[in-house]
N, C-alpha and C. Protein backbone atom coordinates (compact mmCIF):
# COMPACT_ATOMS: atom_id res chain seq x y z
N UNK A 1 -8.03 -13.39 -16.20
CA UNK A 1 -8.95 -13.42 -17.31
C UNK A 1 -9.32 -12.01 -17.75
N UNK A 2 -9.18 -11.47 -16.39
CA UNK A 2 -10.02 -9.59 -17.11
C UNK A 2 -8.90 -9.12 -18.11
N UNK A 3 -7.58 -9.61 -17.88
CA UNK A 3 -6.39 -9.12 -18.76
C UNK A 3 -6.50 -9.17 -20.30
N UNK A 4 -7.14 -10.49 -20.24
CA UNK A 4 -6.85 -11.12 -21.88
C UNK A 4 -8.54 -10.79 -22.35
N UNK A 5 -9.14 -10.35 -21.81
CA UNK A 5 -10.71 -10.31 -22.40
C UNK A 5 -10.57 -9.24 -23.65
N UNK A 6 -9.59 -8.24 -24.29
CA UNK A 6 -8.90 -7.84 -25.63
C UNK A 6 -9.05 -8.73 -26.83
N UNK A 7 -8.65 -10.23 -26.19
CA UNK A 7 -7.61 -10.50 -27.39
C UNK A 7 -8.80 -12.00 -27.41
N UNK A 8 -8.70 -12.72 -26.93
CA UNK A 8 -9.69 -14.10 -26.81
C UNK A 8 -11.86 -13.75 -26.35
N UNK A 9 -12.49 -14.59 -26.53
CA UNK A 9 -14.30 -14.15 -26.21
C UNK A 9 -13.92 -14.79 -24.63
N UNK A 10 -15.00 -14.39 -24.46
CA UNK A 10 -15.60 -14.60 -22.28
C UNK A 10 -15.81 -15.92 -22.30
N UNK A 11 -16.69 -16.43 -23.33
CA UNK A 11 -17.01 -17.68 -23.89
C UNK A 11 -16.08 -19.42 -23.82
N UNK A 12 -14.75 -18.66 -24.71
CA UNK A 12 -14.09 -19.43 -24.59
C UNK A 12 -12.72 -19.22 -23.31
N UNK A 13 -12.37 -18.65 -22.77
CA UNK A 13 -11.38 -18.68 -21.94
C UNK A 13 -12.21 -19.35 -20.51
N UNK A 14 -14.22 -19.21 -20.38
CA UNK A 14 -14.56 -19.61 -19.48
C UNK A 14 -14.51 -21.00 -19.98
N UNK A 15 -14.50 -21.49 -21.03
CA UNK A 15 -14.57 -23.13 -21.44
C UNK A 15 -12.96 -23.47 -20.89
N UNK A 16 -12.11 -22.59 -21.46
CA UNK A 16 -10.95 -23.66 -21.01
C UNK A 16 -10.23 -23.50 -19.53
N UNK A 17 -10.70 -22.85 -19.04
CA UNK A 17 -10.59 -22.70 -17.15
C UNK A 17 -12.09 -23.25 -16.72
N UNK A 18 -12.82 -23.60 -17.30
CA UNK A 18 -14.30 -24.71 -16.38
C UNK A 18 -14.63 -23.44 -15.02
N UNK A 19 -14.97 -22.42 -15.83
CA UNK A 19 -15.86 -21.68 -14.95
C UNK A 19 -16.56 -21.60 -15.77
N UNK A 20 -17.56 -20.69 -15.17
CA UNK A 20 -19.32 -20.60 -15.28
C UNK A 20 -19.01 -19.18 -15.96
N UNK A 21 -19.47 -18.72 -16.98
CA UNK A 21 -19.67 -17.41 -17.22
C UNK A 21 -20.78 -16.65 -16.54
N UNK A 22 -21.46 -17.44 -16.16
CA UNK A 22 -22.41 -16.19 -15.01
C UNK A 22 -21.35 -15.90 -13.82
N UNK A 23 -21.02 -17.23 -13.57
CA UNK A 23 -20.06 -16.68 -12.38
C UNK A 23 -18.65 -15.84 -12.51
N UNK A 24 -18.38 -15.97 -13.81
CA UNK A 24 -17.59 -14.82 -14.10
C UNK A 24 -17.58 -13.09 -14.47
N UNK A 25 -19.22 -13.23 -14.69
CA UNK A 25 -19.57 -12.27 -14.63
C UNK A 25 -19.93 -11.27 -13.24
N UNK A 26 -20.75 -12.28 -12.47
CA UNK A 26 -20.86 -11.60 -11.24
C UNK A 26 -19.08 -11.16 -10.19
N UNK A 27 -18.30 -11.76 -10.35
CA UNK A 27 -16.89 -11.67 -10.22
C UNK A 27 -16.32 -10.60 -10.81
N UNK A 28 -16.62 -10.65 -12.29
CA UNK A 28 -16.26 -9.25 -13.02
C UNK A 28 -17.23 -7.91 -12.36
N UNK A 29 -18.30 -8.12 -12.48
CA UNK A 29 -19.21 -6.94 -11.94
C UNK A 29 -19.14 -6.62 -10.34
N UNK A 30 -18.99 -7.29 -9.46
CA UNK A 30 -18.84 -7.10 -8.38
C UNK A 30 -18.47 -5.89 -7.47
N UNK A 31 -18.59 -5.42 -6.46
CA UNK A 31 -17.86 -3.69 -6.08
C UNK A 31 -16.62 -4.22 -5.65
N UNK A 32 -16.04 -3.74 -5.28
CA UNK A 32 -14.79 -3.72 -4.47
C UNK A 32 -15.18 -4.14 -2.86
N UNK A 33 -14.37 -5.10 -2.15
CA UNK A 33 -14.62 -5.55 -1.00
C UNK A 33 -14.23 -4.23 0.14
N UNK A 34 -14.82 -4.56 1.43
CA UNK A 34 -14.30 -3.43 2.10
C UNK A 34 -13.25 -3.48 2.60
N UNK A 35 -12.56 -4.59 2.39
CA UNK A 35 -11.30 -4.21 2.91
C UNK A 35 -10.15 -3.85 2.16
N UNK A 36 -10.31 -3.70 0.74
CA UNK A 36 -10.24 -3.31 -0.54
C UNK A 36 -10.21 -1.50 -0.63
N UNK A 37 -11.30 -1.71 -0.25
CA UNK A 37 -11.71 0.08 0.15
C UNK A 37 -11.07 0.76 0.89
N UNK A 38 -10.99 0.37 2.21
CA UNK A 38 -10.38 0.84 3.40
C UNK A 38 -8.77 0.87 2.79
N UNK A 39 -8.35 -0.17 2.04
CA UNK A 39 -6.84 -0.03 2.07
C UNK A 39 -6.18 1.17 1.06
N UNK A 40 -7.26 1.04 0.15
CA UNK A 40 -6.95 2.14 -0.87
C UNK A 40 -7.06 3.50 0.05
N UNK A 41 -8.10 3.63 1.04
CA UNK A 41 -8.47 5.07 1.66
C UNK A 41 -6.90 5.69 2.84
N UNK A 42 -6.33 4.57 2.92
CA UNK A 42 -5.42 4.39 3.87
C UNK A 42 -3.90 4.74 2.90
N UNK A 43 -3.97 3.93 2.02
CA UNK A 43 -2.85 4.65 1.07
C UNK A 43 -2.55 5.26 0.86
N UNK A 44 -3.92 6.46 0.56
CA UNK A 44 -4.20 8.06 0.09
C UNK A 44 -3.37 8.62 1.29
N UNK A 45 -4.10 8.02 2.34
CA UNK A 45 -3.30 8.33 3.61
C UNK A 45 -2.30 8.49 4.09
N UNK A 46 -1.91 7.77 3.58
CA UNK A 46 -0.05 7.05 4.00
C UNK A 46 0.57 8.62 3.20
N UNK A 47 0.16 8.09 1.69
CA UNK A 47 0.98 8.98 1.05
C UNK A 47 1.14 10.81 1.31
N UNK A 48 -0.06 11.08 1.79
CA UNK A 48 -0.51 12.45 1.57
C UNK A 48 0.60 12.58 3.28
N UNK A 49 0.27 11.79 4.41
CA UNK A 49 1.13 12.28 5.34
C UNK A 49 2.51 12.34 5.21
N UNK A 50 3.11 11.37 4.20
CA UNK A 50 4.43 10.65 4.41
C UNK A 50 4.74 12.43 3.12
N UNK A 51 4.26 12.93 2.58
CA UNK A 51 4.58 14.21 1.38
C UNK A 51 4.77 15.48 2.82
N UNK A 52 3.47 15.44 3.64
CA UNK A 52 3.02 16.43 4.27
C UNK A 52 4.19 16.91 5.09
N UNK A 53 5.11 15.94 5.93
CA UNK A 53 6.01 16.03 6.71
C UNK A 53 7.24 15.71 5.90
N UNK A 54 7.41 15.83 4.86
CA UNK A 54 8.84 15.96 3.65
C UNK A 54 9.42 14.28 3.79
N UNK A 55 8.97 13.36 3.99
CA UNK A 55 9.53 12.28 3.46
C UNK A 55 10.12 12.05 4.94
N UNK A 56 10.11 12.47 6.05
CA UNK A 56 10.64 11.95 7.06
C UNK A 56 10.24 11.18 8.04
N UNK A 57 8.73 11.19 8.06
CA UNK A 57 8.21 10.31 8.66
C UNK A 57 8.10 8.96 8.48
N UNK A 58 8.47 7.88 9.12
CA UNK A 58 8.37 6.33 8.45
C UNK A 58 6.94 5.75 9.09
N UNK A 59 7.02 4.71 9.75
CA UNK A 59 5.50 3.96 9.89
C UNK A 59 4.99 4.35 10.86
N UNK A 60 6.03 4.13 12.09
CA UNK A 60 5.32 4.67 13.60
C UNK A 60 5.15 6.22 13.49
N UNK A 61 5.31 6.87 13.05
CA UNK A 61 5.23 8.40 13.47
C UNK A 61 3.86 8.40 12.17
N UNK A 62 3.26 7.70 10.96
CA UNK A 62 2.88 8.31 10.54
C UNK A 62 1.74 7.26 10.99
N UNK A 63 1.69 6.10 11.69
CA UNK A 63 0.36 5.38 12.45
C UNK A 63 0.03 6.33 13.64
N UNK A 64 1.18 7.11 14.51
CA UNK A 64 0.97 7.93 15.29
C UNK A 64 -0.45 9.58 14.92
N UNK A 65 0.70 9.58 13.34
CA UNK A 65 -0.42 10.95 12.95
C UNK A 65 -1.77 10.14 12.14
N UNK A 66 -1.74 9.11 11.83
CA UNK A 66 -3.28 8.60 11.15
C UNK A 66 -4.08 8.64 12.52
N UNK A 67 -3.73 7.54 13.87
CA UNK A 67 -4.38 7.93 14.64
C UNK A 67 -4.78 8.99 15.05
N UNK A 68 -4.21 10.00 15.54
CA UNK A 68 -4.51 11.23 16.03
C UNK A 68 -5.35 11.97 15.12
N UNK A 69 -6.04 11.47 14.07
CA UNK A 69 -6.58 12.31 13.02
C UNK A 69 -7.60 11.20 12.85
N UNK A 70 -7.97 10.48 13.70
CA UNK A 70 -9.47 9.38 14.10
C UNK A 70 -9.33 8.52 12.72
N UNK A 71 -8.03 8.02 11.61
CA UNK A 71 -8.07 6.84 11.34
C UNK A 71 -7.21 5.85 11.82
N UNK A 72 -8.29 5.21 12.79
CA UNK A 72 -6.86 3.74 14.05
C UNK A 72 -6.50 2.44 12.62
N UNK A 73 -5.12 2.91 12.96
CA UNK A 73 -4.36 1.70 12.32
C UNK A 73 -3.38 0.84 12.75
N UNK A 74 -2.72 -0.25 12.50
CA UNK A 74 -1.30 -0.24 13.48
C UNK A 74 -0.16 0.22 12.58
N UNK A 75 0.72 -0.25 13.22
CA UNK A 75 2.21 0.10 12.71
C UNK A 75 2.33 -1.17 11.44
N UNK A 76 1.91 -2.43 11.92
CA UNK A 76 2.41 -2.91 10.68
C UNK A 76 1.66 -2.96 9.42
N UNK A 77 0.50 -2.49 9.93
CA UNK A 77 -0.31 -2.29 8.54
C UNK A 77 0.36 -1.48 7.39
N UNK A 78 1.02 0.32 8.32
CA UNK A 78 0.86 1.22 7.63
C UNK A 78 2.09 1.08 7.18
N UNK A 79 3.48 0.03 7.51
CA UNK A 79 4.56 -0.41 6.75
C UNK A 79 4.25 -1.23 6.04
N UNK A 80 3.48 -2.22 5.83
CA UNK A 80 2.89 -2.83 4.69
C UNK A 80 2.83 -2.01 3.02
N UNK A 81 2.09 -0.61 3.95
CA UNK A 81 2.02 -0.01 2.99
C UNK A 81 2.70 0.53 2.46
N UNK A 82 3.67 1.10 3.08
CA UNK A 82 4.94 2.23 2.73
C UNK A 82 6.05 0.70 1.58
N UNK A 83 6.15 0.04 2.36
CA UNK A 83 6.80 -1.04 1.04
C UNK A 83 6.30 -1.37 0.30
N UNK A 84 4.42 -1.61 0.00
CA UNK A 84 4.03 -1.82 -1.76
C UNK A 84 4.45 -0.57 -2.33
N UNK A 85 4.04 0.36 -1.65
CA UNK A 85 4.32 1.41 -2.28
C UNK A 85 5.80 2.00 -2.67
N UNK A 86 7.14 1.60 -1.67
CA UNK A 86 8.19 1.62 -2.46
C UNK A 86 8.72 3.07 -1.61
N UNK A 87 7.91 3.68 -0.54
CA UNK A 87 8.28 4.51 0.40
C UNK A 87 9.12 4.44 1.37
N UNK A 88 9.99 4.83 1.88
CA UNK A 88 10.86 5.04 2.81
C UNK A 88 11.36 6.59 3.38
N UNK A 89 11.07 6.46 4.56
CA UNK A 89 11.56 7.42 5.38
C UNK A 89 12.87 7.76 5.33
N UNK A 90 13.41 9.51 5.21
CA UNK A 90 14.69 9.55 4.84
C UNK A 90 15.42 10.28 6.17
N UNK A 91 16.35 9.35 6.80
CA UNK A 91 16.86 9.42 8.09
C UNK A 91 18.17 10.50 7.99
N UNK A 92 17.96 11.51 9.38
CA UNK A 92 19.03 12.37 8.75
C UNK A 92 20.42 11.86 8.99
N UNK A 93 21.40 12.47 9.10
CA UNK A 93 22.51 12.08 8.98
C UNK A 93 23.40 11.71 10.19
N UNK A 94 23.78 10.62 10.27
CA UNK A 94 24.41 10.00 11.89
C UNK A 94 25.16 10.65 12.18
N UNK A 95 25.42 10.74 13.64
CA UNK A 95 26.81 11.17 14.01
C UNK A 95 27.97 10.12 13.60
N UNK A 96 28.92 11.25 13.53
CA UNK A 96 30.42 10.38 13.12
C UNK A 96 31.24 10.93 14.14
N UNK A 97 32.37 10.15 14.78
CA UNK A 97 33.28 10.24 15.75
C UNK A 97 34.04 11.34 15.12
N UNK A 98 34.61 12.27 15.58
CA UNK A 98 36.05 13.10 14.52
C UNK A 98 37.63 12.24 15.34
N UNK A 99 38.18 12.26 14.30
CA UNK A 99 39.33 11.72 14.31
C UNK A 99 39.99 11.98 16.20
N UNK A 100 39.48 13.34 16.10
CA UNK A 100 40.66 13.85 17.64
C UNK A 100 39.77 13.04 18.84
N UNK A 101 38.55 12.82 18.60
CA UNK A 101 37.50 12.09 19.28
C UNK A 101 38.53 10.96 20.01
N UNK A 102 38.95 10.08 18.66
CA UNK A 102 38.92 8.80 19.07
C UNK A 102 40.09 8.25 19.79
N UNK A 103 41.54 9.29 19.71
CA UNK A 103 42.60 9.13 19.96
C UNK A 103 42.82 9.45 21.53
N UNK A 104 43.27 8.58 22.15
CA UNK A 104 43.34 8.76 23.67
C UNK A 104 44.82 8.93 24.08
C-alpha cells in the first residue's frame, strides 16, 4: 500500500483491502523493529569488513572478525547476508597438477 499511496487516496485502497485506516496509519508511522535495526547495523558491517580485507573474506572469517570486534553473530546469519546482498568471497586460485606431475 505505501507503494501506490502516489497514485490512489489512503481512504480508498483501505476500503478495498478492509483495513482500518487508523490501523494503517499506526503501521505506516511506526519505528523500525529491532530486529530490523540490528540487521541493517550488521550489514553496514558485513559490508565495511568484507571491502576492509579486499573481497576475500566470506562468512566464517568475517563472523570471526564481527565477533572479535564485540558484535556476536553466527555464521549463518552473516551468509544470509552476504547473499541478499549479492557478496561473495573471491577464492584465490587452485592448484593445478602440471602435465609432468601426472605421468608415471
Amino acid at each position: 500500500m505505501r507503494d501506490h499511496l502516489v497514485n490512489y487516496s489512503k481512504s480508498l485502497m483501505c476500503r478495498a483491502l478492509s483495513v482500518s485506516r487508523s490501523g494503517f496509519n499506526k503501521w505506516l508511522n511506526r519505528p523500525e523493529s529491532n530486529h530490523v535495526q540490528r540487521k541493517i547495523l550488521y550489514e553496514q558491517k558485513v559490508l565495511e569488513t568484507f571491502e576492509e580485507f579486499e573481497a576475500i573474506y566470506g562468512a566464517p572469517r568475517i563472523t570471526e572478525e564481527l565477533n572479535a570486534l564485540g558484535f556476536p553473530c553466527s555464521e549463518n546469519f552473516i551468509a544470509k547476508i552476504m547473499a541478499e546482498q549479492g557478496i561473495r568471497a573471491r577464492n584465490g586460485k587452485g592448484f593445478k597438477y602440471s602435465q609432468h606431475s601426472l605421468k608415471r
